[in-house]
N, C-alpha and C. Protein backbone atom coordinates (compact mmCIF):
# COMPACT_ATOMS: atom_id res chain seq x y z
N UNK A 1 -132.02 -48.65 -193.92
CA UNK A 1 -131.96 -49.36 -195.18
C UNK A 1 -132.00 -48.40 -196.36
N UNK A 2 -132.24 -47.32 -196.42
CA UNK A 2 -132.35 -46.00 -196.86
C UNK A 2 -131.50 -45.88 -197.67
N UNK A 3 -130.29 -45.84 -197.08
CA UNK A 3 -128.93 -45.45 -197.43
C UNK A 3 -128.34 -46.76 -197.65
N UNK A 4 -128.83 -47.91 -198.22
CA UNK A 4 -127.73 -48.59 -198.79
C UNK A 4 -128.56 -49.05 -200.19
N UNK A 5 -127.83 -48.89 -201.50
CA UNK A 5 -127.95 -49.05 -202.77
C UNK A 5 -127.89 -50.68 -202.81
N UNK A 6 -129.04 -51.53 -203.20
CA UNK A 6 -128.31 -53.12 -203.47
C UNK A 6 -127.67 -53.94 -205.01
N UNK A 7 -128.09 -52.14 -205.99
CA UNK A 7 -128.16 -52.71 -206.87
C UNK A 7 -126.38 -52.06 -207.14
N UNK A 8 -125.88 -51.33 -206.72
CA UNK A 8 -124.46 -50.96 -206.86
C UNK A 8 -123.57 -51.18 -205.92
N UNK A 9 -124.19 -51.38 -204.72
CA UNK A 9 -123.33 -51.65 -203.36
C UNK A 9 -123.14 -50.48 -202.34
N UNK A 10 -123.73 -49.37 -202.67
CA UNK A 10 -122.92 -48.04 -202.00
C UNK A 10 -124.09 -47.70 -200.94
N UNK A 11 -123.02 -47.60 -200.04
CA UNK A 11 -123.61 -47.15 -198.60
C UNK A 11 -123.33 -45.68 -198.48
N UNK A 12 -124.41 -45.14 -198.32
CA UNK A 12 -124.06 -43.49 -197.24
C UNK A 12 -123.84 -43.65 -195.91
N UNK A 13 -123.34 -42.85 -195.95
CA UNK A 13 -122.93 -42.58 -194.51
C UNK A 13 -123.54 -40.79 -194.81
N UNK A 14 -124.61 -40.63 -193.81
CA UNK A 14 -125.12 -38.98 -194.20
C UNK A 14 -125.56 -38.50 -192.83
N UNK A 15 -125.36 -39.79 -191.47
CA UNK A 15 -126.43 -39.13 -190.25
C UNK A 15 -125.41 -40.02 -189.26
N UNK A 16 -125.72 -39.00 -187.59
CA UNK A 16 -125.22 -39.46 -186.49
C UNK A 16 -126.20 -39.59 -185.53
N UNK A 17 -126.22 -40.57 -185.06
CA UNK A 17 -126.99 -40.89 -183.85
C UNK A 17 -126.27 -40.98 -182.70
N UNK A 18 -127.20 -40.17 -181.61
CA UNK A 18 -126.92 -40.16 -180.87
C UNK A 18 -128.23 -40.62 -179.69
N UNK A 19 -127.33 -40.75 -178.03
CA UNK A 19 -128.86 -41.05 -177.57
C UNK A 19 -129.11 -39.97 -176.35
N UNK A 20 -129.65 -39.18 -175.99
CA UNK A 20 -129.70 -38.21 -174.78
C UNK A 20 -130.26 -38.57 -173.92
N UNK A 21 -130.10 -39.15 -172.89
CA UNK A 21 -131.35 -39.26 -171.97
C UNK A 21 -132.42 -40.04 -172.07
N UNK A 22 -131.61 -41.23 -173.26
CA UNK A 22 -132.20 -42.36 -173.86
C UNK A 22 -133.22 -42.18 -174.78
N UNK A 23 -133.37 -40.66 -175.32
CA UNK A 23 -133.88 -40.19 -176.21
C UNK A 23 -132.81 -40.08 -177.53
N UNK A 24 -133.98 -40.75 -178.96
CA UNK A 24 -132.67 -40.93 -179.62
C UNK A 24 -132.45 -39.48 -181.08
N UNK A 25 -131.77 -38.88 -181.04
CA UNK A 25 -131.35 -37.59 -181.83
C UNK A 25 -130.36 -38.17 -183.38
N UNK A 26 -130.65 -37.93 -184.27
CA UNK A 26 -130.35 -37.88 -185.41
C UNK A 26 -129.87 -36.54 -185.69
N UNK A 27 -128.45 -36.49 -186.04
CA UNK A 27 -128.31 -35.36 -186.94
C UNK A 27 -126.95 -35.51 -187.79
N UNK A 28 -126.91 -34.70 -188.27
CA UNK A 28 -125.55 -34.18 -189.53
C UNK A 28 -124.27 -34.66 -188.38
N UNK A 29 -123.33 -35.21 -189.48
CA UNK A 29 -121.99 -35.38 -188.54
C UNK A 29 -121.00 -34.18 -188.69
N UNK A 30 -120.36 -33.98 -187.83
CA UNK A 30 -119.60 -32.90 -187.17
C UNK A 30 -118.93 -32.60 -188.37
N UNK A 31 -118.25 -32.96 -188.97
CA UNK A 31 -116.98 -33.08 -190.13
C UNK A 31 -117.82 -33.11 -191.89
N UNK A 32 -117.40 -32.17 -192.45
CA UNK A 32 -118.09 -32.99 -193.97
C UNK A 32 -117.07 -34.17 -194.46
N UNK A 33 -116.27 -34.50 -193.96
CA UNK A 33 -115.32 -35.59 -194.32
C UNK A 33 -116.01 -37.11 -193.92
N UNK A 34 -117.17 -36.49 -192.44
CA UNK A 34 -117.72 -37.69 -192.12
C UNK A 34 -118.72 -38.30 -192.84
N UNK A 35 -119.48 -37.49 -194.00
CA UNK A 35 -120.50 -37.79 -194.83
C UNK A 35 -119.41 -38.20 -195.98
N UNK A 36 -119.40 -39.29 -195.89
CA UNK A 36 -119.43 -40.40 -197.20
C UNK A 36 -120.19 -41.62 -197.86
N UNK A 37 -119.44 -42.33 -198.79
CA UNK A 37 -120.07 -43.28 -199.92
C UNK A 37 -118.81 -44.52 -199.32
N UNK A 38 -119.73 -45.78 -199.63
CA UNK A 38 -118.64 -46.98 -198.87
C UNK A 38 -119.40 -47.65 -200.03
N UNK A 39 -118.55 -48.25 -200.59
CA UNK A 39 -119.10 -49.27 -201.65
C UNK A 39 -118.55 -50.78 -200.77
N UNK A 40 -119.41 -51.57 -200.38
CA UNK A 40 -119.44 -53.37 -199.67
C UNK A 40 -119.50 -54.26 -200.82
N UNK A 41 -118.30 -55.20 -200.38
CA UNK A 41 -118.27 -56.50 -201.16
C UNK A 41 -119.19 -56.58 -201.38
N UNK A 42 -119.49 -57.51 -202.68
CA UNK A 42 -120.49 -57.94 -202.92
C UNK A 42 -120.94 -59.33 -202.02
N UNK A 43 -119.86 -59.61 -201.61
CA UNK A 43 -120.08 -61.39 -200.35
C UNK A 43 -120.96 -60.46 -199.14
N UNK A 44 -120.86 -58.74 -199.36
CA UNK A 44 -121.34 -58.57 -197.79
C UNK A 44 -122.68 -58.22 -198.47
N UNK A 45 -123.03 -57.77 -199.52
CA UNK A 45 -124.23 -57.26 -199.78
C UNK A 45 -125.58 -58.15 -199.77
N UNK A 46 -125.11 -59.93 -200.27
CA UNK A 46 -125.53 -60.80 -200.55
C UNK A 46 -125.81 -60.91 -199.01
N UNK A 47 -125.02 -61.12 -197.95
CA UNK A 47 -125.45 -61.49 -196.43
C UNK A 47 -126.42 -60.77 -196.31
N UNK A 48 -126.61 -58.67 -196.34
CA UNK A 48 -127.17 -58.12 -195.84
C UNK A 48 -128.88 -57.97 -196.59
N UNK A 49 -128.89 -58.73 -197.90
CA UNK A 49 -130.16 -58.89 -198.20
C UNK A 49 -130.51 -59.81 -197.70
N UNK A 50 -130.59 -61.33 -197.54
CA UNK A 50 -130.91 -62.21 -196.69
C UNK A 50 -131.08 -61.91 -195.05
N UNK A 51 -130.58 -60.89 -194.69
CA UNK A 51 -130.91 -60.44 -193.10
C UNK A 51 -131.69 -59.50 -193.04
N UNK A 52 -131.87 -58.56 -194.51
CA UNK A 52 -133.23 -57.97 -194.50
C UNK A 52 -134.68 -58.55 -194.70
N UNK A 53 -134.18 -59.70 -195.19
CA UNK A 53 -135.70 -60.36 -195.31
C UNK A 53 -136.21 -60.94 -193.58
N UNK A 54 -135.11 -60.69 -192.24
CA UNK A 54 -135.75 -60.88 -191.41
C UNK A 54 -135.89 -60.30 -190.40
N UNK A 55 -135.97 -58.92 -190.81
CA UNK A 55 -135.63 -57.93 -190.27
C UNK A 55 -136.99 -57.14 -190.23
N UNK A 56 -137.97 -56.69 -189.70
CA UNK A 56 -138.83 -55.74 -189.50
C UNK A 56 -138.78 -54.33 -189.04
N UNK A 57 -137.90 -53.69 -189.60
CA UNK A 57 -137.53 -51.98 -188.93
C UNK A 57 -136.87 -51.52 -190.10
N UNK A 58 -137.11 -49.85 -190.01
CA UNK A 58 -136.55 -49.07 -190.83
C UNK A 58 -134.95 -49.23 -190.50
N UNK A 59 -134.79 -49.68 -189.86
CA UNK A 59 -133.02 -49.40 -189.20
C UNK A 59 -132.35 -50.76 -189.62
N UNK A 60 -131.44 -50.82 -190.28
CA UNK A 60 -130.74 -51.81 -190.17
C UNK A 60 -130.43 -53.05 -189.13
N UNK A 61 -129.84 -52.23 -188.23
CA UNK A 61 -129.94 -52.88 -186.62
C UNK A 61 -130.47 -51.78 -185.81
N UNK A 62 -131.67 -52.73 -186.11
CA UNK A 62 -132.67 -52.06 -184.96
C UNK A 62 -132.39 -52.88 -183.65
N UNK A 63 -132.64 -52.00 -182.64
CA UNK A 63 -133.04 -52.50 -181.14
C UNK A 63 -134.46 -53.52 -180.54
N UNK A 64 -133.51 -54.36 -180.05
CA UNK A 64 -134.57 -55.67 -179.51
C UNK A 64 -135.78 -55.00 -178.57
N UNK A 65 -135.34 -53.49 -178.01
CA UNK A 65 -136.06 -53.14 -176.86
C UNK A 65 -136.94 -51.73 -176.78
N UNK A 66 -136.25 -51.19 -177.83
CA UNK A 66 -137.01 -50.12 -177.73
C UNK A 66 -137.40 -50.21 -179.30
N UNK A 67 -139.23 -49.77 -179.54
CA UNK A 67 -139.19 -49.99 -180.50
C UNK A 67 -138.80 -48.82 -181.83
N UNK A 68 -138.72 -49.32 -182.78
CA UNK A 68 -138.31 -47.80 -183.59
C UNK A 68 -137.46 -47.10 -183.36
N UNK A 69 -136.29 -47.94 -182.93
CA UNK A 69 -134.99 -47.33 -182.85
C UNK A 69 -133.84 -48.39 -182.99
N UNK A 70 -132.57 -47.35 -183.48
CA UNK A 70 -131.31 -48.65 -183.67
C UNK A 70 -130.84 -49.00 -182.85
N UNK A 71 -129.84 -49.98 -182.55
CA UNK A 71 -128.75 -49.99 -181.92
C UNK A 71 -127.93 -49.07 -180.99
N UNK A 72 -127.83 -48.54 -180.10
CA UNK A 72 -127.33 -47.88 -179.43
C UNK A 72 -125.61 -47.75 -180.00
N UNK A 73 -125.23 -46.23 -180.26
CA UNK A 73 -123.88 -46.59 -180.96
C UNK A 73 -123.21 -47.39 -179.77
N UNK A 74 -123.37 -46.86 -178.39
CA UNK A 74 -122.36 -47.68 -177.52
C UNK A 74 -122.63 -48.86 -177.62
N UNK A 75 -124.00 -49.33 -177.69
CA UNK A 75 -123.83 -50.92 -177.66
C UNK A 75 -123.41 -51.29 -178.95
N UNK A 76 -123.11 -51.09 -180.05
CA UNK A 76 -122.67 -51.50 -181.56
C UNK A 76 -120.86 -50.99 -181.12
N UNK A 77 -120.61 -50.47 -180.66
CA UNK A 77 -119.06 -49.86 -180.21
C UNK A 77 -118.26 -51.14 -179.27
N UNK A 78 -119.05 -51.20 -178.28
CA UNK A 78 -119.08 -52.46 -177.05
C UNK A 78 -118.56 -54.41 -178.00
N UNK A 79 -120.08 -54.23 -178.72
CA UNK A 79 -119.85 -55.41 -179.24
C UNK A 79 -119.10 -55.79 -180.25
N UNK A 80 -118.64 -54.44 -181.14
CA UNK A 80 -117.10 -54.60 -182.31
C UNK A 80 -116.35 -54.62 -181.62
N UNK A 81 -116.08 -54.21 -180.71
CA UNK A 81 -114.70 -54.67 -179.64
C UNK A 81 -114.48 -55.95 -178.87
N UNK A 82 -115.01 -56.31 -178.82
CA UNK A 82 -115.59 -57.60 -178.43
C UNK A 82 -115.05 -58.97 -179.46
N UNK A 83 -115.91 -58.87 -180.05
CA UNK A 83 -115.17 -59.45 -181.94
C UNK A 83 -114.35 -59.19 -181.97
N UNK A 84 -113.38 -58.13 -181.96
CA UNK A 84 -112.35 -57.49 -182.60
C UNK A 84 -111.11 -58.12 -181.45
N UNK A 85 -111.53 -58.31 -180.27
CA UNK A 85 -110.68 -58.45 -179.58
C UNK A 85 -110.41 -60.35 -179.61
N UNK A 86 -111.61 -60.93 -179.78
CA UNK A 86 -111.64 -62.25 -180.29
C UNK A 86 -110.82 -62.87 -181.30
N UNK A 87 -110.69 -62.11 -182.00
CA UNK A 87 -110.19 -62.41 -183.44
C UNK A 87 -108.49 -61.17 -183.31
N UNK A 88 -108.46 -60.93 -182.20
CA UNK A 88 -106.59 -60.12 -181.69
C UNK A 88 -106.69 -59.16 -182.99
N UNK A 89 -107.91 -58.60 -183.00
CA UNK A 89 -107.95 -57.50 -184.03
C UNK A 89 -107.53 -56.16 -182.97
N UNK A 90 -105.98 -55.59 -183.05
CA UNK A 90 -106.08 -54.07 -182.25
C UNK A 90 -107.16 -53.06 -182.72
N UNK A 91 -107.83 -52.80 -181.81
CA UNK A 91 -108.64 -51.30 -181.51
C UNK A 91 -108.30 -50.15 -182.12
N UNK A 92 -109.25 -49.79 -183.04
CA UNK A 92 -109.20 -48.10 -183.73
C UNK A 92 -108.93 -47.19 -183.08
N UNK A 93 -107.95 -46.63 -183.45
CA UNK A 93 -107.52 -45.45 -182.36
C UNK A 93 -108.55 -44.29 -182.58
N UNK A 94 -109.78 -44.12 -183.70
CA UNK A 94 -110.81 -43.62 -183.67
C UNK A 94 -112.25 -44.02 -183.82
N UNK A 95 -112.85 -43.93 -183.19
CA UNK A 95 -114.04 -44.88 -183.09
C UNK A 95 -115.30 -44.06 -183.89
N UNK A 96 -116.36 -44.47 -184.62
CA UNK A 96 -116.99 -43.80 -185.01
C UNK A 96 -118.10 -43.95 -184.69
N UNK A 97 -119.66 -43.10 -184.88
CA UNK A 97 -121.18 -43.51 -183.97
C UNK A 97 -121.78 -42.94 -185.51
N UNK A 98 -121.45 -43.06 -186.28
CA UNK A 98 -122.56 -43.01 -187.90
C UNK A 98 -122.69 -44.14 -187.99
N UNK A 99 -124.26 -43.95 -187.87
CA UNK A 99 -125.10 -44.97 -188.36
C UNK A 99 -125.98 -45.30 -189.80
N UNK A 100 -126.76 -46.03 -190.29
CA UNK A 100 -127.34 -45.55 -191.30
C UNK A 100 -129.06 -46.14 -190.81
N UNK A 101 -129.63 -46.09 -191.72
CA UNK A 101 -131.12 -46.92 -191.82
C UNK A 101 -131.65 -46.65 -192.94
């Protein structure tokens, strides 16, 4: 939640998660192209304060199971494809694992 501004809209993008051995590693992304600024509708910003009020974790999407940690990128990778394929959205020919919190 760190990295998203509510009063301008702008998201960083500044960290990669990863998980080793189900140990979870934070660091710098490979590319400085991958550290950016995403400014979100304002229709999405309005959703994502109302889901912070029920939300208990530093992480945006945090994990149901382990505590104090996000989303697994594969499982957040898994389940946009999923959607995406629901809605005959074709697949990114590059997939990305930046996360924020």
């Amino acid at each position: 939640w760190d990295d998203l501004n509510f009063d301008n809209g702008e998201l960083r993008i500044t960290k990669t998660a990863t998980f080793i051995k189900g140990e979870l590693h934070i660091t710098e992304p490979k590319t400085k192209s991958s550290v950016r600024m995403i400014v979100l509708p304002s229709s999405l910003l309005e959703v994502l304060k109302k889901y912070k009020a029920t939300v208990n974790s530093r992480w945006m999407f945090p994990s149901p199971v382990k505590e104090d940690c996000p989303l697994t990128p594969n499982f957040v990778r898994h389940r946009m494809q999923q959607t995406l394929e629901r809605r005959s959205v074709k697949r990114s020919e590059k997939p990305t694992s930046a996360i924020t919190h």
